[in-house]
N, C-alpha and C. Protein backbone atom coordinates (compact mmCIF):
# COMPACT_ATOMS: atom_id res chain seq x y z
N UNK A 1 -143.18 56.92 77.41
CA UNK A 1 -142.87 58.30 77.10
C UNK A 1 -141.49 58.61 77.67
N UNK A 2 -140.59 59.45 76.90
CA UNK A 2 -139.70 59.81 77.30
C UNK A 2 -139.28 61.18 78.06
N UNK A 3 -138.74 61.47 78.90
CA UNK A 3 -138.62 62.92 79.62
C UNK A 3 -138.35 64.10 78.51
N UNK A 4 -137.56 63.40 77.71
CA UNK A 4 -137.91 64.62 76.42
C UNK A 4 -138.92 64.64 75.50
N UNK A 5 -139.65 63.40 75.33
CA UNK A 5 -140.60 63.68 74.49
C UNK A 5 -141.86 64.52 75.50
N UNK A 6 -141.73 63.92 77.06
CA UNK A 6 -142.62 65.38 77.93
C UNK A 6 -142.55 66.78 78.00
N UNK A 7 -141.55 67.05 78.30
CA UNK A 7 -140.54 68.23 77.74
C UNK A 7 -141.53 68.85 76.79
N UNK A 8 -141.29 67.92 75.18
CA UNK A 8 -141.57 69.14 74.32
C UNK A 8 -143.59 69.13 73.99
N UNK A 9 -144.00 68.43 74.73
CA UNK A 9 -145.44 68.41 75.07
C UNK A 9 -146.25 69.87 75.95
N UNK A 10 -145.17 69.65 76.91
CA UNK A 10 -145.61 70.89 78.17
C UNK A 10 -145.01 71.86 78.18
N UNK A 11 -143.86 72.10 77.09
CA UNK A 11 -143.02 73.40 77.21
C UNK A 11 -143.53 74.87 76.80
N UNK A 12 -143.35 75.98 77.38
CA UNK A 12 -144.11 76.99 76.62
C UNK A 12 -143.71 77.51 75.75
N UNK A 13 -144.84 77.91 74.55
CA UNK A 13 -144.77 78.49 73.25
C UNK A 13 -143.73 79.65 73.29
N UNK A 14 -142.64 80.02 72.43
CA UNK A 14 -141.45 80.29 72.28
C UNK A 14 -141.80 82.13 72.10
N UNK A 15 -143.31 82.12 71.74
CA UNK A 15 -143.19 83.35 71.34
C UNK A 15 -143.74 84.12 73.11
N UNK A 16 -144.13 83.46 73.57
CA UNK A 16 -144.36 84.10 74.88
C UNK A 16 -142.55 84.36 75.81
N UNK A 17 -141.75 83.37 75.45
CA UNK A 17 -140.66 84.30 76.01
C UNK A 17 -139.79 84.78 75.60
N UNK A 18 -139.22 85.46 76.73
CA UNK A 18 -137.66 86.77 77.06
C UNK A 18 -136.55 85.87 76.41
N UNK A 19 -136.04 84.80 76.95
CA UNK A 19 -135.59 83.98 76.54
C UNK A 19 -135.69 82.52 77.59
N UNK A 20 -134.91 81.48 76.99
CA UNK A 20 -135.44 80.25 77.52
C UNK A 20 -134.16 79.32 77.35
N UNK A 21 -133.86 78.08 78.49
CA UNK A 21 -133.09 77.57 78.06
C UNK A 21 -133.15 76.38 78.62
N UNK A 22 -133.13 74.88 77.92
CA UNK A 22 -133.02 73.49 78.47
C UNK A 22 -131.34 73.21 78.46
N UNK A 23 -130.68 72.68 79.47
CA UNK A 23 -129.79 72.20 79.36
C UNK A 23 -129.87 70.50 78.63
N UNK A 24 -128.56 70.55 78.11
CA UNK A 24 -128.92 68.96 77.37
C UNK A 24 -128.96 67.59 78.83
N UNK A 25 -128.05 67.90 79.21
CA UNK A 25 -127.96 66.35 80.31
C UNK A 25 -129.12 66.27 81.54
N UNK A 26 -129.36 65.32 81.41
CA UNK A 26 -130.38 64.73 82.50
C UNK A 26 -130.14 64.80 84.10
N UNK A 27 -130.75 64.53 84.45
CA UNK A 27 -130.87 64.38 86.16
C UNK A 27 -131.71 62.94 86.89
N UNK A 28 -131.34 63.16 88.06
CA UNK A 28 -132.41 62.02 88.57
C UNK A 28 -133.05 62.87 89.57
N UNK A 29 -134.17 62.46 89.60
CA UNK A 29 -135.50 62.98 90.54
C UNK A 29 -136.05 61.90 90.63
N UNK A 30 -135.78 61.21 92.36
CA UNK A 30 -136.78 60.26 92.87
C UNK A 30 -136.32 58.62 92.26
N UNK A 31 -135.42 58.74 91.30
CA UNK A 31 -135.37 57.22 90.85
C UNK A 31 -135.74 58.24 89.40
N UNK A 32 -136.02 59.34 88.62
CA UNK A 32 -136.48 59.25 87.99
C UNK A 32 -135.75 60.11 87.00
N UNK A 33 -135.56 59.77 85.51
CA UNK A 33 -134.70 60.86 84.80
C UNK A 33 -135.63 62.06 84.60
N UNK A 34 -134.71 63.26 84.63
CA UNK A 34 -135.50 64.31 84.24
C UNK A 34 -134.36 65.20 83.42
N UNK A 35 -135.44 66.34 83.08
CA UNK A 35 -134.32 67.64 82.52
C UNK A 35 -134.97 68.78 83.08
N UNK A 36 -134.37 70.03 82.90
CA UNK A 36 -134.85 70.94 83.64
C UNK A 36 -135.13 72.26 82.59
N UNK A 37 -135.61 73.30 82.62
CA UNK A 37 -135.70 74.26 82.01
C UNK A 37 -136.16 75.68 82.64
N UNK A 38 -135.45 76.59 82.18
CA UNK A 38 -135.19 78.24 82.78
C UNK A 38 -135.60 78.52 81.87
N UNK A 39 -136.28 79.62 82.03
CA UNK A 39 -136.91 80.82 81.37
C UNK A 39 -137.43 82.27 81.52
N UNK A 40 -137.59 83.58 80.93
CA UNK A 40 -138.22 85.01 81.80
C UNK A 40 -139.32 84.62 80.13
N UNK A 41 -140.03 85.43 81.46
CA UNK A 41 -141.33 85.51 80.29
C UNK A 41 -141.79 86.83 79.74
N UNK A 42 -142.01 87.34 78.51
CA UNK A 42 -141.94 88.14 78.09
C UNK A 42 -143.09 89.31 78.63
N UNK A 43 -143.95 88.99 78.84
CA UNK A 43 -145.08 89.92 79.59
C UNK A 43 -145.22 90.08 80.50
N UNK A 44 -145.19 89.34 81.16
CA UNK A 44 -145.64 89.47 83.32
C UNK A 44 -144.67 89.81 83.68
N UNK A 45 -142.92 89.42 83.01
CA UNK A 45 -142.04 89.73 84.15
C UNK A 45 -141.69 88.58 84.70
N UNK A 46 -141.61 87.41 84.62
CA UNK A 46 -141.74 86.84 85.41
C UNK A 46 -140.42 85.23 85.11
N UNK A 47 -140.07 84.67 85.94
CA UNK A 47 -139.06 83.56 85.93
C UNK A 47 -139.47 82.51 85.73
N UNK A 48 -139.53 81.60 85.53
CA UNK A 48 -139.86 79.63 85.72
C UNK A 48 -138.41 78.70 85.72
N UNK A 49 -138.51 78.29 86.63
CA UNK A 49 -137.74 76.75 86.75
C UNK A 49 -138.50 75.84 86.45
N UNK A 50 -138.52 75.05 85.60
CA UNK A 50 -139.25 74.03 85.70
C UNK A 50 -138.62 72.54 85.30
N UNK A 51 -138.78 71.08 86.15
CA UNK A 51 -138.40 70.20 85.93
C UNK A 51 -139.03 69.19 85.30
N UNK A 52 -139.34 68.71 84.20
CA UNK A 52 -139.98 67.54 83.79
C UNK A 52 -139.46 65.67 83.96
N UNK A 53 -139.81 65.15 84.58
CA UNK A 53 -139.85 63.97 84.77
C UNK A 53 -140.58 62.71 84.26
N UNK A 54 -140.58 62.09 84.16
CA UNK A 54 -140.90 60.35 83.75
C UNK A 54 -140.58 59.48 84.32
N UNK A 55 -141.76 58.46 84.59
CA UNK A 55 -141.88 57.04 85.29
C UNK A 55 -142.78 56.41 84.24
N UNK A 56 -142.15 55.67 82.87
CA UNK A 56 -143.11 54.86 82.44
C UNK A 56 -144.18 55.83 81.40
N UNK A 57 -145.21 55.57 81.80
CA UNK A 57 -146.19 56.16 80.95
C UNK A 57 -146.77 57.80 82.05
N UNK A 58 -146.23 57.90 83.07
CA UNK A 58 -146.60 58.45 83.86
C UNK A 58 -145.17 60.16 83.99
N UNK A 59 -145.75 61.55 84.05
CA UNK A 59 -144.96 63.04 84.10
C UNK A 59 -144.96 63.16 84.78
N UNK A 60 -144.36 64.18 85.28
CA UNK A 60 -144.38 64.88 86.18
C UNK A 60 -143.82 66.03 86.01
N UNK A 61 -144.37 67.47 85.92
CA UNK A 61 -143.59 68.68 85.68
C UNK A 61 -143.75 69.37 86.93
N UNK A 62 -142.60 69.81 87.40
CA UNK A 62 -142.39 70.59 89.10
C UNK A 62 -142.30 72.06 88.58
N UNK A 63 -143.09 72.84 88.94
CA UNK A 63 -142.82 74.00 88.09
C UNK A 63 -142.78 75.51 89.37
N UNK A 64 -141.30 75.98 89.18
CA UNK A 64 -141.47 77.31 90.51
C UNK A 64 -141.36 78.04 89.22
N UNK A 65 -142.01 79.21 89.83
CA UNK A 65 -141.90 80.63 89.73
C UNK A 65 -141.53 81.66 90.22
N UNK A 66 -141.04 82.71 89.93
CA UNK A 66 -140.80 83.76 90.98
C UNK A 66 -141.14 85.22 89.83
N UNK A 67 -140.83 86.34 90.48
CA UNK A 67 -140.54 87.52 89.97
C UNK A 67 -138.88 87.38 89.60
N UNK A 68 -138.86 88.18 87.95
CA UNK A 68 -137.81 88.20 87.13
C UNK A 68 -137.04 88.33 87.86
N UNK A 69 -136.87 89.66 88.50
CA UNK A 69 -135.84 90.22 89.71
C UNK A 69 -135.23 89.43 90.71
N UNK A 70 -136.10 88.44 91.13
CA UNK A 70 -136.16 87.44 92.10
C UNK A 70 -135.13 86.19 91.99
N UNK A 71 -134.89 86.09 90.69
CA UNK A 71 -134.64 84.35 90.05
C UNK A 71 -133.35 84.29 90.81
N UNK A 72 -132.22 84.94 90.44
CA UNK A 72 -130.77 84.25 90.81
C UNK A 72 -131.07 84.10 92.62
N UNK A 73 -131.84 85.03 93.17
CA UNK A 73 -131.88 84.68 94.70
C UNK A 73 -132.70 83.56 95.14
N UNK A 74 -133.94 83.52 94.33
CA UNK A 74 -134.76 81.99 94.78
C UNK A 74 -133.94 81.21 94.11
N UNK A 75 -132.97 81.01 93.18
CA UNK A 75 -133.04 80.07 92.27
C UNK A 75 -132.21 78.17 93.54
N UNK A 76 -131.37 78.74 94.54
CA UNK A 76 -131.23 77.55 95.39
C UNK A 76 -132.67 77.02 96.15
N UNK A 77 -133.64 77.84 96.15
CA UNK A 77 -134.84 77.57 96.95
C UNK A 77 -135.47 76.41 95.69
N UNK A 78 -135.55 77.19 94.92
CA UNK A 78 -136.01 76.43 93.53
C UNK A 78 -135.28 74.55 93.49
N UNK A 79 -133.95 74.74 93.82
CA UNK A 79 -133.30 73.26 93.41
C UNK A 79 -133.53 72.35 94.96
N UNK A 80 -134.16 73.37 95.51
CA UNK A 80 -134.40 72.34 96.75
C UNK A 80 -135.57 71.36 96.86
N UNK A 81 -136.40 72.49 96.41
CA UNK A 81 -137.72 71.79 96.04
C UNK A 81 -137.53 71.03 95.43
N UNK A 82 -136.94 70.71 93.87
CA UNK A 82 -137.28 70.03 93.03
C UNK A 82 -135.97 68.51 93.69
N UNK A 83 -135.40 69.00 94.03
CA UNK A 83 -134.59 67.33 95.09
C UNK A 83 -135.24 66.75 96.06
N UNK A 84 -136.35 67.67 96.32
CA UNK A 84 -136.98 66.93 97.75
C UNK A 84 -138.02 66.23 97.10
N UNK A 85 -138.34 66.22 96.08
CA UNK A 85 -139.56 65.71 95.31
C UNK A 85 -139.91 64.29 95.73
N UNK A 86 -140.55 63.71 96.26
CA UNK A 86 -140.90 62.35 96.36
C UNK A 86 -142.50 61.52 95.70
N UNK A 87 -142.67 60.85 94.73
CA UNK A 87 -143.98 60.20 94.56
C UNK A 87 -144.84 59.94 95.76
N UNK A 88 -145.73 59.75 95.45
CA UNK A 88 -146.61 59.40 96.61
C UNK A 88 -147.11 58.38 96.27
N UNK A 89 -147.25 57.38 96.62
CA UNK A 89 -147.82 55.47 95.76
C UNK A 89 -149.22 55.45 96.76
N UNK A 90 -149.75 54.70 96.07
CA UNK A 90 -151.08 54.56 96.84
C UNK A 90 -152.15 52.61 97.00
């Protein structure tokens, strides 16, 4: 599976938001490519960062939230989390 073909698996339905936006270029998380996606949601009010990732056959979506109002001030809290991300192997 690819980080974009996860992406458009777990992404939310278009009519639930304010607006929404994937940037095109990738990232690494952990060893791992990802992309990221911003959005306000049209009813609650509300923000999402969310990062989708891939290892193989294996996702991973990191998903913050905040209040709409909230976003540009969490939004470094938001990129911290999603850099500190580490797998856990077992």
């Amino acid at each position: 599976m690819t980080v974009v073909e996860l992406y458009k698996a777990e992404k939310p339905e278009v009519d639930n938001l304010l607006s929404g936006i994937r940037p095109k270029q990738t990232f690494t998380v952990d060893g791992m490519e990802a992309v990221r996606f911003y959005c306000l949601w049209r009813d609650i009010e509300s923000a999402q960062f969310a990062t989708y990732a891939v290892d193989g056959l294996a996702g991973w979506v990191i998903d913050c939230r905040s209040n709409a109002n909230d976003d540009f001030r969490l939004r470094p809290l938001f990129q911290r989390i999603i850099s500190s991300f580490h797998r856990l192997w077992f």
